[in-house]
Protein backbone atom coordinates (compact mmCIF):
# COMPACT_ATOMS: atom_id res chain seq x y z
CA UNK A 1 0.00 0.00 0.00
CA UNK A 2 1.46 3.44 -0.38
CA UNK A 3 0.05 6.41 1.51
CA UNK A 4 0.60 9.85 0.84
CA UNK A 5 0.50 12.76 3.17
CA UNK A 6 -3.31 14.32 3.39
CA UNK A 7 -4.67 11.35 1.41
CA UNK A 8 -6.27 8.24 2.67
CA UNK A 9 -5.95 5.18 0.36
CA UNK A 10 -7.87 5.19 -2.91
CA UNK A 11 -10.61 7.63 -1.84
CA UNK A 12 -8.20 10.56 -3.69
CA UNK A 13 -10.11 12.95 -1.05
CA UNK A 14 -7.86 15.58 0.61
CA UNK A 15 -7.36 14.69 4.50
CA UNK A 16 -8.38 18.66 5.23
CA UNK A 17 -11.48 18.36 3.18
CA UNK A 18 -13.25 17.73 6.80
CA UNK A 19 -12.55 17.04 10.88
CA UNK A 20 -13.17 13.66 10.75
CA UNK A 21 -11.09 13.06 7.47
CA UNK A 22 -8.74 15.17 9.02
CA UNK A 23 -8.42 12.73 12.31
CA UNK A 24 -8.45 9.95 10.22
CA UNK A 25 -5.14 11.05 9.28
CA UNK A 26 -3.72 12.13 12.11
CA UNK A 27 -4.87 8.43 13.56
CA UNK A 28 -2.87 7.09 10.36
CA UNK A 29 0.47 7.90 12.14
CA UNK A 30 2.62 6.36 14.22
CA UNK A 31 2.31 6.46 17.90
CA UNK A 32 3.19 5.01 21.02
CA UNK A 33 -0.13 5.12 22.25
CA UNK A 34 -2.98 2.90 21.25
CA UNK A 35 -6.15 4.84 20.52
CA UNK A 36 -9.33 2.61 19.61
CA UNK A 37 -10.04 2.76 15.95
CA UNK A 38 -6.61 3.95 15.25
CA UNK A 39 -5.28 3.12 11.64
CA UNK A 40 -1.56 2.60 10.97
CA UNK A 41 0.73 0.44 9.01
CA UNK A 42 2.73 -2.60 10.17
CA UNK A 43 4.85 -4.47 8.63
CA UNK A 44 4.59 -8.39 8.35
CA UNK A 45 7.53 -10.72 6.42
CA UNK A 46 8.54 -7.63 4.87
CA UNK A 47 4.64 -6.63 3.30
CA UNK A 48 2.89 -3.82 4.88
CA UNK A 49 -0.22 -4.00 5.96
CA UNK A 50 -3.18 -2.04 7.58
CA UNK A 51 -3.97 -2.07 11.41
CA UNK A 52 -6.57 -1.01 13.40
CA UNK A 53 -6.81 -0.85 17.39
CA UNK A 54 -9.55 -2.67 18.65
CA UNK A 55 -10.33 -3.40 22.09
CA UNK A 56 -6.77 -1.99 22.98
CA UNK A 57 -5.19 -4.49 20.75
CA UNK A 58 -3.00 -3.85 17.32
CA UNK A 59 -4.87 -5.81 14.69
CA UNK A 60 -4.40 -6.42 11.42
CA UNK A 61 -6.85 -7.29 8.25
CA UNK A 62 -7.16 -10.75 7.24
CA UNK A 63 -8.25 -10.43 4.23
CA UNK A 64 -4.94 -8.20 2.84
CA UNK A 65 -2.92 -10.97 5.10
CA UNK A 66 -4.80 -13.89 2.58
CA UNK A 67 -4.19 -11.67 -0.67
CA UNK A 68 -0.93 -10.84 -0.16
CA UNK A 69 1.56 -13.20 1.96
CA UNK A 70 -1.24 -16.23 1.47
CA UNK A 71 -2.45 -15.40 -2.02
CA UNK A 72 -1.27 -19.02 -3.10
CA UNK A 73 -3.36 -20.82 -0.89
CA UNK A 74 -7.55 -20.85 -0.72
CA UNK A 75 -10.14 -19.20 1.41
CA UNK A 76 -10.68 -23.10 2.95
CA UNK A 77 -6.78 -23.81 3.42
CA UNK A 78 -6.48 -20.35 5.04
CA UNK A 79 -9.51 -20.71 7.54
CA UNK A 80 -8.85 -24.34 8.56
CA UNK A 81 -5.46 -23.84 9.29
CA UNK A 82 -6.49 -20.69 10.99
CA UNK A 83 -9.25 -22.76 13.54
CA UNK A 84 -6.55 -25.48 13.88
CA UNK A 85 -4.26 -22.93 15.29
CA UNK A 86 -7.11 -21.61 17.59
CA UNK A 87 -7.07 -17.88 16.36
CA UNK A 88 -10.21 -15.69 16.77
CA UNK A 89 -11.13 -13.38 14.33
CA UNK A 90 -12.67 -10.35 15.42
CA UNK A 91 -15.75 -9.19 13.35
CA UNK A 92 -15.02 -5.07 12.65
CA UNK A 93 -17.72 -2.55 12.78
CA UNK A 94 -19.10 -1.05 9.96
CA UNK A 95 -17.25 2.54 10.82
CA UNK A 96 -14.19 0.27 11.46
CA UNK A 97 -14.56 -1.37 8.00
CA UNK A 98 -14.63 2.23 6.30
CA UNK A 99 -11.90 2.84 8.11
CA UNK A 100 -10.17 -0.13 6.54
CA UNK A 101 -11.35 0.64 3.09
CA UNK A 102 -10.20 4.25 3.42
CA UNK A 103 -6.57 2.88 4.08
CA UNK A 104 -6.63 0.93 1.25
CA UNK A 105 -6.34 -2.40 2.82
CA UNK A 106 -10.24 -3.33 1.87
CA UNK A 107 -12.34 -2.92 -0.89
CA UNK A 108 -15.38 -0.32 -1.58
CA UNK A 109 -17.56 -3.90 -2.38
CA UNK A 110 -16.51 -5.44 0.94
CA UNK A 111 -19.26 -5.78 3.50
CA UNK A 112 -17.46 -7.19 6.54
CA UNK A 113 -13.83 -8.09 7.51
CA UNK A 114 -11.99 -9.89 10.01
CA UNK A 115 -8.74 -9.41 12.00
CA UNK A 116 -6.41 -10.98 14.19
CA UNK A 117 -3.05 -9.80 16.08
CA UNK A 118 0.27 -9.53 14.67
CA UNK A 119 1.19 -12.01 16.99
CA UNK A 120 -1.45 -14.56 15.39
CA UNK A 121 -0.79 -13.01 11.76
CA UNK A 122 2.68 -14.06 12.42
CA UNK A 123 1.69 -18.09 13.22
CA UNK A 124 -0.70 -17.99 10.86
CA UNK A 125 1.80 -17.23 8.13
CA UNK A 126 4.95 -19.05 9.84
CA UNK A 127 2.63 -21.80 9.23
CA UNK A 128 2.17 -22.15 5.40
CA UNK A 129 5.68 -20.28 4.44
């Protein structure tokens, strides 16, 4: 994904256009401090990808996880070895899924989207690479 300063993924809307684009983009940086809904980039085996705080936990989106690092393997491979492993995916929000598609890391079509940790990104990967 690449980001550019006062833009928010794909939406090619100007970050100052309005307060709540504007926080959006201030939540889009880095910071030590984990506000909920806060959007920032992480990087996992060397691919960024989107994160969101939910709950006061980092997570990240499944679905880029499957179509990037995992694009080889299917929907069924990726969910059984997911269960098998025994990590929960959290459901977002619908303002948490705009969020997502905003950053780029979800589609305008999508209608829901799940997410783990980086911890459980991390075995979930180390297990089919």
């Amino acid at each position: 994904m690449e980001s550019m300063p006062g833009h928010l993924g794909d939406a090619g809307r100007d970050a100052s256009s309005s307060p709540a684009l504007k926080q959006d983009a201030q939540s889009f940086s880095s910071s030590s401090s984990l506000k909920p809904n806060q959007v920032s980039e992480t990087s996992l085996y060397g691919v960024p990808i989107v994160s969101l705080v939910i709950d006061g936990k980092e997570r990240l989106c499944l679905a880029q996880i499957s179509n990037t690092l995992l694009k080889n393997y299917s929907y069924n491979e990726i969910h059984n070895r997911r269960v098998a492993l025994g990590i929960t995916c959290v459901q977002c929000t619908p303002v948490q899924l705009e969020l997502l598609r905003r950053a780029g890391a979800m589609p305008i079509s999508s209608r829901r989207c799940g997410m783990i940790t980086k911890r459980e990104a991390e075995r979930l990967c180390k297990s089919f690479l």
